[in-house]
Protein backbone atom coordinates (compact mmCIF):
# COMPACT_ATOMS: atom_id res chain seq x y z
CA UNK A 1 226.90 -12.29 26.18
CA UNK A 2 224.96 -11.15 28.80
CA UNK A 3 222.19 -13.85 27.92
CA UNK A 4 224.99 -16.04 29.17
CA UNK A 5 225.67 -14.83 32.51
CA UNK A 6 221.79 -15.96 34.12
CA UNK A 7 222.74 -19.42 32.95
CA UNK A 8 226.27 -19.41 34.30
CA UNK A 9 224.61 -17.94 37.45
CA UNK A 10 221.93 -20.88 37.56
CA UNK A 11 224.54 -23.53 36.88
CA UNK A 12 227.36 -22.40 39.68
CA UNK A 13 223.76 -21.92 42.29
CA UNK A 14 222.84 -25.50 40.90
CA UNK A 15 227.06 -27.17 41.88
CA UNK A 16 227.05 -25.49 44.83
CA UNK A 17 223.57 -26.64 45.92
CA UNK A 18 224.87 -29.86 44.71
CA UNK A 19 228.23 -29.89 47.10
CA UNK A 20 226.00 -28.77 50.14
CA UNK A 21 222.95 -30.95 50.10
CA UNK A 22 224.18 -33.84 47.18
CA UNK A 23 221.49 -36.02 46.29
CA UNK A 24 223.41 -39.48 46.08
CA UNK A 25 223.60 -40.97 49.00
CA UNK A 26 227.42 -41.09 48.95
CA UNK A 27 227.65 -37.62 48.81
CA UNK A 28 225.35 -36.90 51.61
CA UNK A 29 226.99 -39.51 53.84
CA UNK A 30 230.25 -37.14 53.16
CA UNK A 31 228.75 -33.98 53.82
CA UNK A 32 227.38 -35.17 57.28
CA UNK A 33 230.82 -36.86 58.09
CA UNK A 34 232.58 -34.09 56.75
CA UNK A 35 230.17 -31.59 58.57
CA UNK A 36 230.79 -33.25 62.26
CA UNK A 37 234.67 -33.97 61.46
CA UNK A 38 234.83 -30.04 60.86
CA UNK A 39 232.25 -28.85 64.17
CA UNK A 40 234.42 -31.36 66.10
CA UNK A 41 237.89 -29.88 65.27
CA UNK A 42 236.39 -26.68 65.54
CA UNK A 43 235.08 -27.12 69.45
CA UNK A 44 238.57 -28.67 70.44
CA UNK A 45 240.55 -25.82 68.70
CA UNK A 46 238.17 -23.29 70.64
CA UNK A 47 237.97 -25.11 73.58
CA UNK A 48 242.23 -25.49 73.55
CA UNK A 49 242.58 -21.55 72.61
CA UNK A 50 240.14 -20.35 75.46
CA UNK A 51 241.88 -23.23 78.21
CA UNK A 52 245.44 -21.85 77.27
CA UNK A 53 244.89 -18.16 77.50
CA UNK A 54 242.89 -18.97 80.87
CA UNK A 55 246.55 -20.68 82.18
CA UNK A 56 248.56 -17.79 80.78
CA UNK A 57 246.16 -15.13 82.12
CA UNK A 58 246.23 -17.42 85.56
CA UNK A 59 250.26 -17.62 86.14
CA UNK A 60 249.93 -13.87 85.23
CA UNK A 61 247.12 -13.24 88.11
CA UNK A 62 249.48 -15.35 90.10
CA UNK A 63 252.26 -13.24 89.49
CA UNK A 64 250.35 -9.53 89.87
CA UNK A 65 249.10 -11.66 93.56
CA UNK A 66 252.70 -11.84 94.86
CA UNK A 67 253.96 -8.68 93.71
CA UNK A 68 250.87 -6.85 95.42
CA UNK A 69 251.91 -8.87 98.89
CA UNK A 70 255.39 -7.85 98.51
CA UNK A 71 254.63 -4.40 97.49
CA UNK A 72 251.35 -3.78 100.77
CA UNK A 73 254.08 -5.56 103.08
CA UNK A 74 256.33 -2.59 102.62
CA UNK A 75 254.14 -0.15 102.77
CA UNK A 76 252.45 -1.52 105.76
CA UNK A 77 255.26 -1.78 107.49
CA UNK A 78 255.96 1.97 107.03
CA UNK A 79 252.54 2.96 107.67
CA UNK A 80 252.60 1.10 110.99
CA UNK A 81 255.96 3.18 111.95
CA UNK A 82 253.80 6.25 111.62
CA UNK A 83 255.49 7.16 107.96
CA UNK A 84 253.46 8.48 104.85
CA UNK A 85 253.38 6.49 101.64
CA UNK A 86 256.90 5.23 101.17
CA UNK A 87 258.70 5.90 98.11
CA UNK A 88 259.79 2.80 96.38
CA UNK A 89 262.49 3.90 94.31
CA UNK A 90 263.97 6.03 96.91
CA UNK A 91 264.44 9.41 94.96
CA UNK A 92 260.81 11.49 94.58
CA UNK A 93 256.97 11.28 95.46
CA UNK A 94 257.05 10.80 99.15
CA UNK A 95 258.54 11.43 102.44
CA UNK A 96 260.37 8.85 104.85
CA UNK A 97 260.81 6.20 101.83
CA UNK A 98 262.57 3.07 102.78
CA UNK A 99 265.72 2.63 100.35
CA UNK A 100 265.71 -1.43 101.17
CA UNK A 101 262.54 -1.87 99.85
CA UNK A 102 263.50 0.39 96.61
CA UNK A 103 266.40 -1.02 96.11
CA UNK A 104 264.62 -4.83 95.96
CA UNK A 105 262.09 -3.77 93.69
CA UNK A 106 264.64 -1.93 91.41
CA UNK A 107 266.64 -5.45 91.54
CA UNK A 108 263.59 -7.96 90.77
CA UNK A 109 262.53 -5.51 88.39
CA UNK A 110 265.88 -5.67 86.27
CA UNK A 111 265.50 -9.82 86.65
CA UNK A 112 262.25 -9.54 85.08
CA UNK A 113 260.08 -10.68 88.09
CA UNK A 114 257.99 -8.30 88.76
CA UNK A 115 255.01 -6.67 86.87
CA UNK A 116 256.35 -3.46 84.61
CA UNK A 117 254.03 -0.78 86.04
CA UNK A 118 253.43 0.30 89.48
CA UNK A 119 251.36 3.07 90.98
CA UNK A 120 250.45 4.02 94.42
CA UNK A 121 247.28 6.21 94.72
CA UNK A 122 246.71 8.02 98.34
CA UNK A 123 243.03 8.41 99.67
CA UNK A 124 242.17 11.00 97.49
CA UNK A 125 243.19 9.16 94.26
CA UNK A 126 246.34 11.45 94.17
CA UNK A 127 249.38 9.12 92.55
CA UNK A 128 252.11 9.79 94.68
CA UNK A 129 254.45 7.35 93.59
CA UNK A 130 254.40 5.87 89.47
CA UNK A 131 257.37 2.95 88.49
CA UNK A 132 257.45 1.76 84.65
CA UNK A 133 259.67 -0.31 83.20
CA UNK A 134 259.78 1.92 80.54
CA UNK A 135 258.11 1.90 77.19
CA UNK A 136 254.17 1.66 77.29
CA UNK A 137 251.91 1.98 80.41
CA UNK A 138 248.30 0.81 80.82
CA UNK A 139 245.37 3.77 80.41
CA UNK A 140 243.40 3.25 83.51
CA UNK A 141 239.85 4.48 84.18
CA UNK A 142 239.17 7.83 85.45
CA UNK A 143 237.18 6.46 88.40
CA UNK A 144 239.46 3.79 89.42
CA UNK A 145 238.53 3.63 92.91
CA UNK A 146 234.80 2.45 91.64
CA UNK A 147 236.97 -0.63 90.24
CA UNK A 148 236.78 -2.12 93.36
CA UNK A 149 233.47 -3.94 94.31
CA UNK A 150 232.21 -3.44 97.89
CA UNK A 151 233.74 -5.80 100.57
CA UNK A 152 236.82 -6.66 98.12
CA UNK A 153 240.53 -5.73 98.65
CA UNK A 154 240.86 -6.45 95.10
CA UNK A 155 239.93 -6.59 91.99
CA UNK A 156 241.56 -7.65 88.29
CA UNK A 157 240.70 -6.43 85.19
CA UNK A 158 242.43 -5.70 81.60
CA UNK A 159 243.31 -2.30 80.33
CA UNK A 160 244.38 -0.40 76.62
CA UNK A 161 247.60 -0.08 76.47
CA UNK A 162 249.70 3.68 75.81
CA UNK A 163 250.75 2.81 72.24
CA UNK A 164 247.75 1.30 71.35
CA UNK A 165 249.07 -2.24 71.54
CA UNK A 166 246.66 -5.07 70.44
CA UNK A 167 247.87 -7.58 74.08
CA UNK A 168 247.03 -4.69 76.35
CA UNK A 169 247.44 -5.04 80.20
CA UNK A 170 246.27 -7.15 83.05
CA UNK A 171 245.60 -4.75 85.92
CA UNK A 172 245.55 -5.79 89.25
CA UNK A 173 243.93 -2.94 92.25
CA UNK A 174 244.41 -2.89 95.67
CA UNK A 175 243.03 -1.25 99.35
CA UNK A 176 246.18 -0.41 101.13
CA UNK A 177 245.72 -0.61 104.75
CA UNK A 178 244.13 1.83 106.94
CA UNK A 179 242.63 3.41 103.90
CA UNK A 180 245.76 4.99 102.91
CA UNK A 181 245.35 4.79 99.33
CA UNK A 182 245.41 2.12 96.72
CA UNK A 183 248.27 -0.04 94.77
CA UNK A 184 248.00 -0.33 90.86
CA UNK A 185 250.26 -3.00 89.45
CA UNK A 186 250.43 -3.70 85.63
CA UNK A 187 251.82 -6.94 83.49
CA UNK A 188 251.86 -6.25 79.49
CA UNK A 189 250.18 -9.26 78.17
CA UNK A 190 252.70 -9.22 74.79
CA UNK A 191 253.79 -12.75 75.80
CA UNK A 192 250.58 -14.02 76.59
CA UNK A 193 249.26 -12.50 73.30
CA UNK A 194 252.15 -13.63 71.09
CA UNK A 195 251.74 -17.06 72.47
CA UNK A 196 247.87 -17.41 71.50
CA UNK A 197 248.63 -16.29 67.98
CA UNK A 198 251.12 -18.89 67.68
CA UNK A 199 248.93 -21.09 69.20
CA UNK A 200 246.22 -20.46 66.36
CA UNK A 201 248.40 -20.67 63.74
CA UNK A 202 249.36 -23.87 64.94
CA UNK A 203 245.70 -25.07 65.11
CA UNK A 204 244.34 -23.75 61.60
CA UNK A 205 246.98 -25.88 60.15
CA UNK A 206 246.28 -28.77 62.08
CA UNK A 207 242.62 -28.49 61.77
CA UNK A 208 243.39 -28.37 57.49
CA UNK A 209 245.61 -31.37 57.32
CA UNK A 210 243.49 -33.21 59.78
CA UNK A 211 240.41 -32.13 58.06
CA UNK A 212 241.92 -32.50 54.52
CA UNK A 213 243.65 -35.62 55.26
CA UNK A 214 240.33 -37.67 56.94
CA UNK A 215 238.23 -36.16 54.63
CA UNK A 216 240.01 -38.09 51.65
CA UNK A 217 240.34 -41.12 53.42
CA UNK A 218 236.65 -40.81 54.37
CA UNK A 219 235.56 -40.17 50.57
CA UNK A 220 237.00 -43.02 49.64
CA UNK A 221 236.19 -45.40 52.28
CA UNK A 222 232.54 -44.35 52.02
CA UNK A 223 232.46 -44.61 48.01
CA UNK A 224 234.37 -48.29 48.16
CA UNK A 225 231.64 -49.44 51.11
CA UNK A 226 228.84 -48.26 48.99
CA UNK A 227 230.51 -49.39 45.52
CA UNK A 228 228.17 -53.14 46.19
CA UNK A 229 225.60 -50.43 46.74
CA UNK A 230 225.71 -48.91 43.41
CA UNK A 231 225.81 -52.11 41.53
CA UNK A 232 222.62 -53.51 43.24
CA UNK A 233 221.60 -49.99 41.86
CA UNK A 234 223.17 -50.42 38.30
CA UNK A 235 221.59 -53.98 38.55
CA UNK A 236 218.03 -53.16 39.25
CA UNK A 237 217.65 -50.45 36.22
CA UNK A 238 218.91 -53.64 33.61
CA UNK A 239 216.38 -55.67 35.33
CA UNK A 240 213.87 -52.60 34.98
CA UNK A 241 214.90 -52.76 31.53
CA UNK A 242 213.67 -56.03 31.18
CA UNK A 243 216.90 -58.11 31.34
CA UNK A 244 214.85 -60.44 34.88
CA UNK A 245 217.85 -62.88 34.56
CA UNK A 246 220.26 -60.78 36.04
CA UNK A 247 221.67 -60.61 39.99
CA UNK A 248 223.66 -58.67 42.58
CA UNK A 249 226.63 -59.87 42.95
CA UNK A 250 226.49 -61.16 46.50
CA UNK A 251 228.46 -59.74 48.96
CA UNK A 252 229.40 -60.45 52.49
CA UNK A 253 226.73 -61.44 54.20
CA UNK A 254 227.49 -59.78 57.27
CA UNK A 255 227.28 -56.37 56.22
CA UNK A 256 223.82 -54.55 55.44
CA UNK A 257 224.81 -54.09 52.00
CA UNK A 258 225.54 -57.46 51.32
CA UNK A 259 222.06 -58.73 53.05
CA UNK A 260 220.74 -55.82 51.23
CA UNK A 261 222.80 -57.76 47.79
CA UNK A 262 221.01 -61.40 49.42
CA UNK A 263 217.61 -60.29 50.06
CA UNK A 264 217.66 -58.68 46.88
CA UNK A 265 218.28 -61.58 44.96
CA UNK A 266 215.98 -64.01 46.57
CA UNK A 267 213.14 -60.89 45.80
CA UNK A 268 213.93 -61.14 42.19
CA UNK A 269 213.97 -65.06 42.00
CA UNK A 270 210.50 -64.53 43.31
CA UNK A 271 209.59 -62.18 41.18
CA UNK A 272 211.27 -64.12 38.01
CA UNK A 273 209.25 -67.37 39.45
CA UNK A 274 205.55 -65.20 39.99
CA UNK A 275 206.03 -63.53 36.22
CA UNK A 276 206.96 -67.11 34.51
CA UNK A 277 204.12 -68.37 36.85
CA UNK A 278 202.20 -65.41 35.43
CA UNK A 279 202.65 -66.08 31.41
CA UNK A 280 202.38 -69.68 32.15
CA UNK A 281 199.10 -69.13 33.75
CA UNK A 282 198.04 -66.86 30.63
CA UNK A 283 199.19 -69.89 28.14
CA UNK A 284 197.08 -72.44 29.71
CA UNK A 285 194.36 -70.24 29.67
CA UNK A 286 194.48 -69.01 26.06
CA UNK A 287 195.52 -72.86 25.24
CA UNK A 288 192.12 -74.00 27.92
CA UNK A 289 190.10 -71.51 25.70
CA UNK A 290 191.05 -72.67 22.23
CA UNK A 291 190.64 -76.16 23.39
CA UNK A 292 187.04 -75.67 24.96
CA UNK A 293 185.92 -73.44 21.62
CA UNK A 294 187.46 -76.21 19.61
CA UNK A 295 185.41 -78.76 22.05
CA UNK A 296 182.59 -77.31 21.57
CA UNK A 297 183.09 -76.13 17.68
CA UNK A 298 182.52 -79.78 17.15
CA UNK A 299 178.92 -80.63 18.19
CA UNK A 300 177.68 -77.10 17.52
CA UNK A 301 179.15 -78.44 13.41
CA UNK A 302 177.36 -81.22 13.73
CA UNK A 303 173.91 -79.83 15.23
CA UNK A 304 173.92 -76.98 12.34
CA UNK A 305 174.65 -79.84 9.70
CA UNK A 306 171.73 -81.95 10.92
CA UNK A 307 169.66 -78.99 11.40
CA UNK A 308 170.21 -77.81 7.48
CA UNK A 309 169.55 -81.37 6.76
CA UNK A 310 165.95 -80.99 8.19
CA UNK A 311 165.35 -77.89 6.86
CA UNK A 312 166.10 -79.22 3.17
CA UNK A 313 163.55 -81.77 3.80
CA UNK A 314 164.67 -84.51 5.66
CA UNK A 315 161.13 -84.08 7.71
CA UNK A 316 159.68 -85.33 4.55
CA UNK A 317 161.76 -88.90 4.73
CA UNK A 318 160.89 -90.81 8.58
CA UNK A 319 164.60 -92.13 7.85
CA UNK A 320 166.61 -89.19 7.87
CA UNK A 321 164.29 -87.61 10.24
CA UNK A 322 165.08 -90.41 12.79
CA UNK A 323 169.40 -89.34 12.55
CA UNK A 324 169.05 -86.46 12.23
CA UNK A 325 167.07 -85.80 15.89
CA UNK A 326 169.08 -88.74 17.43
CA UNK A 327 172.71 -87.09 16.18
CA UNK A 328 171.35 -83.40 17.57
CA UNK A 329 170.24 -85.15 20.81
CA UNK A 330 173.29 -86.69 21.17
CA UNK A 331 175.73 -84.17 20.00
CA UNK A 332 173.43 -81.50 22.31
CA UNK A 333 174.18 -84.06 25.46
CA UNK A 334 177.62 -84.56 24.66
CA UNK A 335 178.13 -80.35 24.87
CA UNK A 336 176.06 -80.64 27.95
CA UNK A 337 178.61 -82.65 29.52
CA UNK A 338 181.45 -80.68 28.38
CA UNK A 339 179.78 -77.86 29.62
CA UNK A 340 179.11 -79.07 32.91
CA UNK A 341 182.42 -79.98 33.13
CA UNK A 342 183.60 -76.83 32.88
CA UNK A 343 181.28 -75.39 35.14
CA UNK A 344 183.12 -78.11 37.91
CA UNK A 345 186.84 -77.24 37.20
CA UNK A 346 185.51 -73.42 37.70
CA UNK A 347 184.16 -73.95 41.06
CA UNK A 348 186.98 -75.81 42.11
CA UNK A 349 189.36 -73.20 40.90
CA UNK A 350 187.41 -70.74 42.42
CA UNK A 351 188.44 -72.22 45.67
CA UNK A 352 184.48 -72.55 46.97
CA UNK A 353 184.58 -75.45 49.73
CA UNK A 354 183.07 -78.76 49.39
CA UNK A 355 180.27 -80.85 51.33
CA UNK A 356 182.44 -82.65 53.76
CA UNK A 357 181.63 -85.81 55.82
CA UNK A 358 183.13 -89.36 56.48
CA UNK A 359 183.20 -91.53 52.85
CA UNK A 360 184.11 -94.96 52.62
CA UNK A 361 186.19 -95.37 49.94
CA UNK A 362 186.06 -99.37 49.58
CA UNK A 363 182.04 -98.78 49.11
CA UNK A 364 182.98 -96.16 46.28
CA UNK A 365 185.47 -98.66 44.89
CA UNK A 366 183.04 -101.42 44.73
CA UNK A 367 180.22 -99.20 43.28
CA UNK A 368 182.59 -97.98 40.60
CA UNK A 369 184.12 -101.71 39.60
CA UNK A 370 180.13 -102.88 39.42
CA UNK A 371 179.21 -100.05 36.87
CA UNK A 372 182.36 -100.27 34.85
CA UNK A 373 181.99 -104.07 34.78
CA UNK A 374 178.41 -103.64 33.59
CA UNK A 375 179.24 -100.74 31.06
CA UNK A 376 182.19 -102.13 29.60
CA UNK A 377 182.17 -105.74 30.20
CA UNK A 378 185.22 -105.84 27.42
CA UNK A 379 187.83 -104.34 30.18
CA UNK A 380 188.69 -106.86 32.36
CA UNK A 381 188.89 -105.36 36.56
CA UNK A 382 190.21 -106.49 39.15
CA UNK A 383 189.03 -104.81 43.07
CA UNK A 384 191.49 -104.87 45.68
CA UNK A 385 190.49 -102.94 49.01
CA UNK A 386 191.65 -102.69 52.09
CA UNK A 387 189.41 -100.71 55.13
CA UNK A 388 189.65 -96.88 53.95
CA UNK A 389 187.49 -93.82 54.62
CA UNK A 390 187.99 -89.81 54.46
CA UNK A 391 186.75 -86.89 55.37
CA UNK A 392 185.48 -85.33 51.93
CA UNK A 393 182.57 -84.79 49.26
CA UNK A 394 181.41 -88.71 48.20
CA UNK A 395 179.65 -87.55 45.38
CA UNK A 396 183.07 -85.57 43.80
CA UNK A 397 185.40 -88.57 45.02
CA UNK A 398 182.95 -90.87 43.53
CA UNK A 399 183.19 -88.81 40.36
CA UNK A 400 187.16 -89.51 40.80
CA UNK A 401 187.00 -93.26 40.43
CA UNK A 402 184.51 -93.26 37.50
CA UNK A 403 186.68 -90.42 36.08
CA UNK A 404 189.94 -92.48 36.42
CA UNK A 405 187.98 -95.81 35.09
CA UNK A 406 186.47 -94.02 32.13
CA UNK A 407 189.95 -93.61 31.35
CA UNK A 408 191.34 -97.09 31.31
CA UNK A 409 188.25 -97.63 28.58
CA UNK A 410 189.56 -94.44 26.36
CA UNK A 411 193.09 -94.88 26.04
CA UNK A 412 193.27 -98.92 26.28
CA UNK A 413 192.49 -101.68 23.71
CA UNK A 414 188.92 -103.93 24.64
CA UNK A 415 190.50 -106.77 26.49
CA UNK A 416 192.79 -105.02 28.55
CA UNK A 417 193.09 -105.88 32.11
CA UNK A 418 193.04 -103.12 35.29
CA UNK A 419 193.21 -103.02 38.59
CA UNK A 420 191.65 -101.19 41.52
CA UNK A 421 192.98 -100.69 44.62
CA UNK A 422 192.53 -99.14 47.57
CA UNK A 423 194.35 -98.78 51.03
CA UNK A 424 195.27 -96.61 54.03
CA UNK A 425 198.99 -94.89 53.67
CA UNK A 426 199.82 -93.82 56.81
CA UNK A 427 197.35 -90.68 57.28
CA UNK A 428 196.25 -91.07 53.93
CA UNK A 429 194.40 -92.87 51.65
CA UNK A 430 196.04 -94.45 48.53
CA UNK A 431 193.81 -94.93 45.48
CA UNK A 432 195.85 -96.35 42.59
CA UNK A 433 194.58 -97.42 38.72
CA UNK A 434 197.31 -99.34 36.38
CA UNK A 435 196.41 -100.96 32.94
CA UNK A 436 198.29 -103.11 31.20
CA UNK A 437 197.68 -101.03 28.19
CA UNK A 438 200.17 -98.84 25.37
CA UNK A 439 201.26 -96.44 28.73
CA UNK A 440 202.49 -93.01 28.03
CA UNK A 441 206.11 -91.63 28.43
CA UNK A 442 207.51 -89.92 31.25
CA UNK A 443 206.96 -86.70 29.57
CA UNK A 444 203.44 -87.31 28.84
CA UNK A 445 202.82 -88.33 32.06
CA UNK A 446 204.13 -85.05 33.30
CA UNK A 447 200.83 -83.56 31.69
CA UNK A 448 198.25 -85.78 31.44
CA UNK A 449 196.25 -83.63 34.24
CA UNK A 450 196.07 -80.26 31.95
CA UNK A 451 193.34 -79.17 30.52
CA UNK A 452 192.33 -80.82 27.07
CA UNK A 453 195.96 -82.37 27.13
CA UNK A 454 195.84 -85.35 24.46
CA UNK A 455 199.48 -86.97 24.16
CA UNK A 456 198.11 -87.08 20.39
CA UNK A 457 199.51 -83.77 18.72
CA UNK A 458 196.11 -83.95 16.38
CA UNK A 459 192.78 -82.73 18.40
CA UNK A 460 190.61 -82.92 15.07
CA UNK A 461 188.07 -85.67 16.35
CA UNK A 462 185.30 -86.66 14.03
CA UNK A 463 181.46 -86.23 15.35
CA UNK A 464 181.27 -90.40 15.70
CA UNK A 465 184.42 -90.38 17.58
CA UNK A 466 183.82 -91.79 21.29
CA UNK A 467 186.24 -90.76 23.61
CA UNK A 468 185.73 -88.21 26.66
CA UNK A 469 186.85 -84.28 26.12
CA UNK A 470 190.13 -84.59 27.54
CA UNK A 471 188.61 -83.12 31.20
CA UNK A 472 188.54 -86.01 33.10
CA UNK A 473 191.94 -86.24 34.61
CA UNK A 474 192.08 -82.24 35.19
CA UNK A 475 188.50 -83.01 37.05
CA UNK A 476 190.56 -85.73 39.35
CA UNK A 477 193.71 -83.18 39.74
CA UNK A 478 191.14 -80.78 40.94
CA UNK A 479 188.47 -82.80 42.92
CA UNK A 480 192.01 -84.24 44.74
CA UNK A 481 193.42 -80.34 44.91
CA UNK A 482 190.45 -79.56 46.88
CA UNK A 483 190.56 -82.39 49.41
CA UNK A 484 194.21 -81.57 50.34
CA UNK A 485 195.48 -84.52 47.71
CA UNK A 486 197.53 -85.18 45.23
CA UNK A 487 197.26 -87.17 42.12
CA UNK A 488 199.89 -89.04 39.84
CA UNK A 489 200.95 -90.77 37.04
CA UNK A 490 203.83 -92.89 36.38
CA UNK A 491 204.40 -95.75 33.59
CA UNK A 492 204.24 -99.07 35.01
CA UNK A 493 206.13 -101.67 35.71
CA UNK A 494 205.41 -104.04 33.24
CA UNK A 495 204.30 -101.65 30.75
CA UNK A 496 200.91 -99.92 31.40
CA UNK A 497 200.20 -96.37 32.92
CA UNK A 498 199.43 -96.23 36.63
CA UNK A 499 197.15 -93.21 37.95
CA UNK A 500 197.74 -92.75 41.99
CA UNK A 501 195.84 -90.51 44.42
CA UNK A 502 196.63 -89.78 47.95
CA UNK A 503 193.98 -88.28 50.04
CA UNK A 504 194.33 -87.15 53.45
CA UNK A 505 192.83 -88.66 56.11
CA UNK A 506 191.05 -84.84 57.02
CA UNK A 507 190.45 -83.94 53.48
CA UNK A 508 192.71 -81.18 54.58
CA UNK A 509 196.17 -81.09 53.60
CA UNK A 510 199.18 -84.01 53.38
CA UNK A 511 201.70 -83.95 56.03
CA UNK A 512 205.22 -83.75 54.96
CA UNK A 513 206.00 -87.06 56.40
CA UNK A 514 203.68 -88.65 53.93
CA UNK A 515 205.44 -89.51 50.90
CA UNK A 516 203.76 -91.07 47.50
CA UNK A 517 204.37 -94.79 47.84
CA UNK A 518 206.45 -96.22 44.58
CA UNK A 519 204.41 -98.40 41.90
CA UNK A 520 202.70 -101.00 43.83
């Protein structure tokens, strides 16, 4: 049991920790509303309490003021007929009294409208004349006369009362003239006493039911505006979890939390896009280095087969000498090529800039059409240019055109016609290929730039196969990338694949009101 209590006594420290400084945000916008709601009511139920006992304590300073007129009247006018103190209730404590005046003040003092106590004090602090209205009296200071400050006829202050009375009295001293002596009057503050008590019963239970009731209505406002708040919350934790396909459930968009629901959103659809981006990117490049190790698995087979041919004696027979050093030389240049194509697509995906300067792209044309004509005089090409130059690397564009050439002769029978053409688009340049060839599908034109993409399934290729290494249109793709470009490919027409570049007239970037002309 008592190995209990430390744990009871950390868990009721740890709730009411909790209920003053609450860690959710709902809970701490409670407390603070909660907090000023409560300081407020408190300020105007002080600031009521301390403005109604200064009115009562006022009407009764205004009362003790016109008794102590009435009261030095009469004994002025007595002291100006040459008469000692008067005595107000006409019977003891003085000589010469005036019974008028007595009987008055015996008369308002039955009606209630005049203070209860009244004492009148000669010079030497003697009290020569004492009225109560029975009951309790105020206890007064020895040194009364010290009550009065220098250069005042008056002063008010409050006193115990008799019977030990919790309301006391509000005492009011006068100077009588000439220095005769000095008027104490006297008002029991009972009323004025009962009346604040009242007065803070009456607030206590309006501060509770006002506190109570806007408290409640507060919780639960604050808990339903915050409710889109905690499901953005409950949101985020699945998509922690792993679930990226989920979303807030917008809200209005003219409340925080519902741009807070928006912008939240349009993060994650970012984030979804960069982490697909992200595997994607991984894919090609596992994919882009099983394709180059299978590129290059090839020729390195063939240069270790010819190699163990020579060493079990093939230098001995002029004949098998002869293929075996022509197949390693040409298998070696072959990986060369590969190689250095790889070596291009990494510096241009490395983002380093290229040589730039003003190329005429009809010259290019026409140099590219000549060589193709004289290295593959079975394709059939037709030239037709138009006035065209660039800002841009000549030696990578011309690289483009042989690229996009050499694959007319790859993927087309001998015999098959092409065309060449080149023009000015606007602010670009338009460079376009078609064949009248087997084409590829939409979907395979979709992908012809990757990376060792083959719309063949099979990559096995023997080592007397003649075909590029599947490079050449990612080389254009990039070589175009780099000169602010874009490259294409659509089926054609009539059948046929057409490969189209645009080219800005900069080399810097295509404005958005150039658009990629349709098959020409």
């Amino acid at each position: 049991m008592p190995s209990l209590m430390p744990d009871r006594l950390r868990r009721l420290r740890a709730l009411l920790r909790n209920l003053v400084r609450p860690k959710a945000l709902h809970g701490k916008l409670i407390v603070v509303v909660l907090t000023s709601l409560g300081l407020g009511l408190s300020i105007a139920c002080i600031g009521t309490y301390l403005w109604m006992r200064s009115s009562l304590l006022s009407r009764v300073d205004v009362q003790l003021s016109g008794t102590a007129k009435f009261a030095q009247a009469a004994i002025a006018q007595d002291l100006d007929s040459g008469k000692a103190l008067p005595t107000l209730i006409g019977g003891t404590g003085g000589t010469g009294g005036t019974s008028n005046v007595a009987g008055e003040w015996n008369d308002m003092l039955s009606a209630g409208l005049l203070p209860s106590y009244l004492e009148i004090r000669d010079a030497q602090g003697r009290a020569v004349q004492r009225l109560t209205a029975g009951g309790a009296a105020p206890v007064l200071p020895a040194s009364l006369a010290e009550r009065i400050p220098a250069g005042a006829d008056h002063v008010v202050f409050g006193a115990h009362s008799s019977d030990g009375s919790e309301a006391g009295f509000q005492v009011r001293l006068d100077r009588l003239p000439h220095g005769a002596g000095m008027l104490v009057l006297a008002v029991p503050l009972d009323d004025v006493h009962q009346t604040l008590i009242a007065l803070e019963i009456g607030e206590i239970v309006v501060w509770a039911v006002v506190f109570a009731a806007v408290g409640w209505v507060t919780a639960r406002r604050i808990t339903s505006a915050l409710r889109p708040l905690n499901r953005i919350g409950d949101e985020a934790m699945a998509i922690r979890a792993g679930d990226l396909d989920r979303r807030v459930t917008p809200t209005d968009p003219d409340t925080e939390v519902g741009r807070l629901g928006i912008a939240v959103n349009t993060m994650l659809g970012r984030h979804q896009e960069a982490f697909a981006e992200r595997q994607a990117s991984e894919e090609r490049l596992r994919r882009f280095v099983a394709d180059a190790s299978h590129e290059l698995r090839t020729p390195l087979t063939s240069i270790r087969g010819y190699a163990e041919l020579f060493r079990r004696g093939a230098s001995d027979r002029p004949r098998d000498l002869a293929l075996a050093m022509a197949r390693i030389e040409s298998e070696a240049a072959r990986m060369g090529v590969l190689v250095d194509e790889l070596l291009l697509l990494a510096r241009l995906d490395s983002g380093r800039p290229l040589e730039r300067g003003p190329v005429d792209l009809v010259r290019l044309a026409q140099d590219a059409v000549a060589d193709f004509r004289v290295a593959c005089p079975s394709w059939p090409i037709e030239l037709d240019a138009s006035p065209a130059s660039v800002l841009g690397d000549g030696d990578r564009l011309r690289q483009v055109l042989a690229n996009l050439l050499a694959n007319v002769r790859q993927h087309t029978p001998p015999g098959t016609p092409a065309r060449l053409s080149v023009r000015m688009h606007g602010d670009a340049a338009l460079i376009e290929v078609a064949d009248s060839g087997p084409g590829l599908t939409a979907e395979h034109c979709a992908k012809v730039f990757e990376r060792f993409y083959r719309a063949d399934a099979s990559r096995a290729r023997s080592a007397d196969a003649d075909g590029g290494s599947g490079l050449g249109l990612s080389i254009v793709d990039s070589v175009v990338g780099a000169h602010g470009g874009k490259a294409v490919a659509r089926p054609g027409r009539g059948g046929g694949l057409v490969v189209a570049i645009e080219i800005p007239r900069t080399g810097t970037g295509l404005s958005e009101e150039n658009g990629y002309p349709a098959t020409v």
